[in-house]
Protein backbone atom coordinates (compact mmCIF):
# COMPACT_ATOMS: atom_id res chain seq x y z
CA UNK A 1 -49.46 -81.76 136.62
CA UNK A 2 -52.10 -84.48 137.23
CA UNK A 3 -49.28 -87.00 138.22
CA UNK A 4 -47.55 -84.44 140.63
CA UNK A 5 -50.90 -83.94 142.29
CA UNK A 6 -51.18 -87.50 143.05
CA UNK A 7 -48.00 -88.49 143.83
CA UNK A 8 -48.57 -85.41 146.30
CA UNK A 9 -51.73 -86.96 147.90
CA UNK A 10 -50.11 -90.28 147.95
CA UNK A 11 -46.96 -89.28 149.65
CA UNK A 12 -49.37 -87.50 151.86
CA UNK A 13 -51.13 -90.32 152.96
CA UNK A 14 -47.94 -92.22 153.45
CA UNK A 15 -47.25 -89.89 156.28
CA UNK A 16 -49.96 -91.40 158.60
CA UNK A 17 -50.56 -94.49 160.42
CA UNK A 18 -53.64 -95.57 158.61
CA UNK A 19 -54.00 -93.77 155.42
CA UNK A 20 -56.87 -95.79 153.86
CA UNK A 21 -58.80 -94.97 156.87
CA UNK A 22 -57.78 -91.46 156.64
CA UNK A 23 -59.10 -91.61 152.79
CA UNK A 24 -62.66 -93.10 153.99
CA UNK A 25 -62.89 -90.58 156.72
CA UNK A 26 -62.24 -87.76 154.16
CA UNK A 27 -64.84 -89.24 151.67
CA UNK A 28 -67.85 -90.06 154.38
CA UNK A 29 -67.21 -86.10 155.38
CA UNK A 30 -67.34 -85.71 150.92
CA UNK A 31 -70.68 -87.61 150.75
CA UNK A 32 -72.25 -85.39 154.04
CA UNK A 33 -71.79 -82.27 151.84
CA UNK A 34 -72.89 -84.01 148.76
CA UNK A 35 -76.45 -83.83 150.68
CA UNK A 36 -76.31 -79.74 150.34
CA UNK A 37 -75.45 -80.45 146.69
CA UNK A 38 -78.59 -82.90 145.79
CA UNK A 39 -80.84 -80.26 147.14
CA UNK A 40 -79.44 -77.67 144.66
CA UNK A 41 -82.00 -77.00 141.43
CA UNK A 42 -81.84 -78.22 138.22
CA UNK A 43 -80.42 -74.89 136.86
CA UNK A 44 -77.72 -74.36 139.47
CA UNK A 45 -76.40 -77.93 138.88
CA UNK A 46 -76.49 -77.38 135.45
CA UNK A 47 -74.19 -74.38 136.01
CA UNK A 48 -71.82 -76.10 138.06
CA UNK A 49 -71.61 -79.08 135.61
CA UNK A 50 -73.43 -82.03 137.27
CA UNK A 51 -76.13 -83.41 136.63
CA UNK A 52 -78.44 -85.98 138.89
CA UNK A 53 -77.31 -89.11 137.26
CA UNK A 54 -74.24 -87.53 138.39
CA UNK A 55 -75.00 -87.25 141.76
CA UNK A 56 -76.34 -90.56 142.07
CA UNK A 57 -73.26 -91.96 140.14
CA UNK A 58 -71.27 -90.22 143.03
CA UNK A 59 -73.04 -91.18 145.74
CA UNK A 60 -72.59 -94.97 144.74
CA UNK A 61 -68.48 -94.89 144.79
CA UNK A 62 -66.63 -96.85 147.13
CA UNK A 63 -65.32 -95.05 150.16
CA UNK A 64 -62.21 -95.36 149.08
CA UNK A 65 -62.71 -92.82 146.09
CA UNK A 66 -61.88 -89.23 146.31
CA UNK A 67 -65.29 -87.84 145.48
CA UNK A 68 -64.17 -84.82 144.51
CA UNK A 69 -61.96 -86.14 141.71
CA UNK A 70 -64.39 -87.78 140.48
CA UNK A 71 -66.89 -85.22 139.94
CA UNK A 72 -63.80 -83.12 138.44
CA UNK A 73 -63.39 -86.30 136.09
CA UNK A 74 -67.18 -86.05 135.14
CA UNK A 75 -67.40 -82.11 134.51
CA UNK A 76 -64.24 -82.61 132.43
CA UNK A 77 -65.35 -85.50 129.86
CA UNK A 78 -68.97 -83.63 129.83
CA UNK A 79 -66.91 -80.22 128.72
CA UNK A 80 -64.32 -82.15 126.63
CA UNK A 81 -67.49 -83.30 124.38
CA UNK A 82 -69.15 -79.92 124.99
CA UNK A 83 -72.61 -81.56 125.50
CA UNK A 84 -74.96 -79.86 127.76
CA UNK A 85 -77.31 -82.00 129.72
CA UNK A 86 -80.38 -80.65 131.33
C-alpha cells in the first residue's frame, strides 16, 4: 500500500511543470501549521504521538521532505516499540 501511495504522489508530481517546487511550496505551507502544533501542551501532544524533540526534529527537514510523512514515520516507530514519552 505504502508503494502505491508513492508511486501515486510521484506520478502526481510528474504532472506539473516544476514538481520540486511544487513539493517545497507544499512543505513551507506544512511548517506554517506546524506553528499551531508547537503551541499545543504537553498532554495533547502526547495524545497525538509527538513529542517536542519531535517537533524540533521536524522543523529541521529539508524542504524537500513531506512533513507529514515524516511525523507519520515517527508516531509509527514510537507505537511499533510501544514506548510512551512524556
Amino acid at each position: 500500500m505504502r508503494d502505491f501511495i508513492l508511486h501515486q504522489a510521484l506520478a502526481r508530481d510528474s504532472t506539473f511543470a516544476f514538481p520540486k517546487l511544487r513539493r517545497m511550496i507544499r512543505s513551507w505551507f506544512a511548517r506554517r501549521h506546524l506553528r499551531t502544533v508547537e503551541q499545543l501542551d504537553d498532554y495533547m501532544l502526547t495524545d497525538i504521538g509527538l513529542t517536542r524533540d519531535d517537533l524540533r526534529r521536524l522543523r529541521g527537514l529539508p524542504l524537500d521532505v513531506d512533513m507529514a510523512e515524516e511525523m507519520t514515520r515517527l508516531r509509527e516507530a514510537r507505537a511499533a516499540k510501544g514506548v510512551r514519552r512524556r
